[in-house]
Structures are given as structure tokens and as C-alpha cells.
N, C-alpha and C. Protein backbone atom coordinates (compact mmCIF):
# COMPACT_ATOMS: atom_id res chain seq x y z
N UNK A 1 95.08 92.73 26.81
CA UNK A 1 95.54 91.49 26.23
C UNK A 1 94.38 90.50 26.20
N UNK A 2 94.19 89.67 25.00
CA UNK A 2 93.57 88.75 24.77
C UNK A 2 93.80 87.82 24.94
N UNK A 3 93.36 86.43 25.52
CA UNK A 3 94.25 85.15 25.70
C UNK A 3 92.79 84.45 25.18
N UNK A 4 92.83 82.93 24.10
CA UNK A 4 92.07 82.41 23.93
C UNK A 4 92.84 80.76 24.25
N UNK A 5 92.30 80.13 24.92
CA UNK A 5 92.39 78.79 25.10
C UNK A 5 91.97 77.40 24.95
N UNK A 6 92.61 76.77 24.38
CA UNK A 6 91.94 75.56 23.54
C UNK A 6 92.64 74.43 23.89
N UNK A 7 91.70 73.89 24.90
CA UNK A 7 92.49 72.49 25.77
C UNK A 7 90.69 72.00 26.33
N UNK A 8 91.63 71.21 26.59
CA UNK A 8 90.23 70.28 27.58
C UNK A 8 90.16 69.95 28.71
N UNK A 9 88.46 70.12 29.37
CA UNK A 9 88.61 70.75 30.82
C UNK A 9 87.78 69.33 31.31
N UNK A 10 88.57 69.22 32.57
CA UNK A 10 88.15 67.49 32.84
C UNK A 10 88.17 67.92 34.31
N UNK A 11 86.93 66.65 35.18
CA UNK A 11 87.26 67.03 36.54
C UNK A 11 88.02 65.51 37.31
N UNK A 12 89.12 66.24 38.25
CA UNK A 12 89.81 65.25 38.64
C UNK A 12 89.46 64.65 39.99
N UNK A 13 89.53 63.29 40.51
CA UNK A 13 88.44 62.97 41.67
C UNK A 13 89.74 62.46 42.40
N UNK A 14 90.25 62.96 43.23
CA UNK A 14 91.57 62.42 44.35
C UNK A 14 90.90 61.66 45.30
N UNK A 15 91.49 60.66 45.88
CA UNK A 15 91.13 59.81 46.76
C UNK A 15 92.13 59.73 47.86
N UNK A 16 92.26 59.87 49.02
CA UNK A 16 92.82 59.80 49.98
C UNK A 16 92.85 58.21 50.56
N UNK A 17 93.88 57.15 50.81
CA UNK A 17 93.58 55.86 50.61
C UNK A 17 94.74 55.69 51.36
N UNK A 18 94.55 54.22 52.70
CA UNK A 18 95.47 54.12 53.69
C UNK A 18 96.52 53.45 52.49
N UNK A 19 96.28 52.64 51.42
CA UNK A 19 97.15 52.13 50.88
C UNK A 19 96.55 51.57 49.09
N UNK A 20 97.95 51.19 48.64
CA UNK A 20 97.39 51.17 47.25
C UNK A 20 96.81 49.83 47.22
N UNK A 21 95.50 49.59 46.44
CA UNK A 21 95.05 48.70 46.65
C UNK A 21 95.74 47.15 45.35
N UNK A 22 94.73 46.05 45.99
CA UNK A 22 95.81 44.83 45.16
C UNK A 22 94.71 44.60 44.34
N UNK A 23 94.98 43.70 43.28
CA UNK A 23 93.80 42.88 42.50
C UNK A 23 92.86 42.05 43.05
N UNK A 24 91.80 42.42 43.04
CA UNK A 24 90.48 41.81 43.59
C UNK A 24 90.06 42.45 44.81
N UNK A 25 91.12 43.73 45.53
CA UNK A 25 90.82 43.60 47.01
C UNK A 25 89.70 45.03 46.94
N UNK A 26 89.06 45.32 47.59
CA UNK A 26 88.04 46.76 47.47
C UNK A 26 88.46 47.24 49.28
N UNK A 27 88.73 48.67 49.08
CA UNK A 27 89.17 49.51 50.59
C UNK A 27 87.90 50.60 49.74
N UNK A 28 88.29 51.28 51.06
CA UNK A 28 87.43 52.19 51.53
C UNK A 28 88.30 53.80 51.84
N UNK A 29 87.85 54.72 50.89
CA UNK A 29 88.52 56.16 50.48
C UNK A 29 88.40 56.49 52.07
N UNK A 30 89.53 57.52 52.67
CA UNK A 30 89.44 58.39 53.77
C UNK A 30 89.00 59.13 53.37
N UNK A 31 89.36 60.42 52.03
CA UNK A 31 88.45 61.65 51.55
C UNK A 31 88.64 61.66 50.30
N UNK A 32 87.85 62.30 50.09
CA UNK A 32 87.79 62.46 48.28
C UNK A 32 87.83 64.02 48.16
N UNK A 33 88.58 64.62 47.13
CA UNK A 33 88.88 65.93 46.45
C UNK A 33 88.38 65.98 45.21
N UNK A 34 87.48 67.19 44.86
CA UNK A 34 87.04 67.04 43.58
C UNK A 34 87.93 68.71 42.81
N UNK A 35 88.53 68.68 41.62
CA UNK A 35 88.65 69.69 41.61
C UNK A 35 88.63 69.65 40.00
N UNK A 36 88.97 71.23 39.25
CA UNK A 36 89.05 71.11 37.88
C UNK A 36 90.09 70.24 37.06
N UNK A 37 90.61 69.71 36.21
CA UNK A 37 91.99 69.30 35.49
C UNK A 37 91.84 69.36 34.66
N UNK A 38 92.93 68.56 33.57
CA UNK A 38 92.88 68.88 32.18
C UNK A 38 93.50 69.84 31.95
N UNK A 39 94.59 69.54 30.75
CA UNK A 39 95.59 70.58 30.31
C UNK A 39 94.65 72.18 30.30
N UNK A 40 93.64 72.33 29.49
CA UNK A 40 93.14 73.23 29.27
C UNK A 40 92.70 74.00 30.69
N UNK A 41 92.12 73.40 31.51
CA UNK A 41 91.40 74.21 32.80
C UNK A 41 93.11 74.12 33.57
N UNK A 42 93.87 73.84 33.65
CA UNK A 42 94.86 74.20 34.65
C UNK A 42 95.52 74.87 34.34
N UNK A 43 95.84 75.43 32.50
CA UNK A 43 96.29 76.36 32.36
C UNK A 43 95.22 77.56 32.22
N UNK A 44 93.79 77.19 32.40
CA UNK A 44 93.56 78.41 32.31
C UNK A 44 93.25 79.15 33.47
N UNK A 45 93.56 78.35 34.74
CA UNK A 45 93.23 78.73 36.00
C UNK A 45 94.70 79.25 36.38
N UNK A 46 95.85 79.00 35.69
CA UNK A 46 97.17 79.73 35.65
C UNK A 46 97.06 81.53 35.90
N UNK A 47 96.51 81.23 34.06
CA UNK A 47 96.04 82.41 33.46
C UNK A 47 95.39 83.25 34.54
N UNK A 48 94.11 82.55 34.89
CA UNK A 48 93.60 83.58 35.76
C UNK A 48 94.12 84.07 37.14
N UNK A 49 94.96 83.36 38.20
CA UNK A 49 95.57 83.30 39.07
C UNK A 49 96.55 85.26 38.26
N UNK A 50 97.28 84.52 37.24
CA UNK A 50 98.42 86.10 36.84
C UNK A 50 97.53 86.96 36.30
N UNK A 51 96.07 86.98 36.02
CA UNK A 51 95.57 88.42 35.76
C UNK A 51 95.89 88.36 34.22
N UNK A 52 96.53 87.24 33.56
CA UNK A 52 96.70 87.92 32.19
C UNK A 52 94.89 88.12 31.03
């Protein structure tokens, strides 16, 4: 089987944060996660996860 995919592959930057911040105020991230996103890379990391 052939699978061709046509989406767009973006990277997503998570922030781990004691709280949501207000207007004007600046905090400081606990951790940051970097990983792939974008419709295109999460379905194609689907894809690859089932072997299709």
C-alpha cells in the first residue's frame, strides 16, 4: 500500500506554566516540550505508528 500525504508539518513548543499569565505580566516556563504538529505530521506519524 501506498499512502501519500499532503498537510503541513509545523513544530509545536508546549510550555509547562504555574499559571496562565495576565496582560503585561511575564512568568517564567517550568519546561518546555518540543515536538512535531500540524495536521499533516500528526497524521503522518498516525500512519507510521499502524505500519500502513
Amino acid at each position: 500500500m501506498r499512502i501519500i500525504n499532503f498537510g503541513s508539518l509545523n513544530i509545536d513548543k508546549v510550555y509547562q506554566v504555574e499559571q496562565f499569565i495576565r496582560p503585561g505580566q511575564t512568568i517564567t516556563a517550568k519546561d518546555c516540550t518540543v515536538a512535531a504538529g500540524g495536521f499533516g505530521g500528526i497524521r503522518h506519524r498516525c500512519f507510521a505508528r499502524r505500519n500502513a
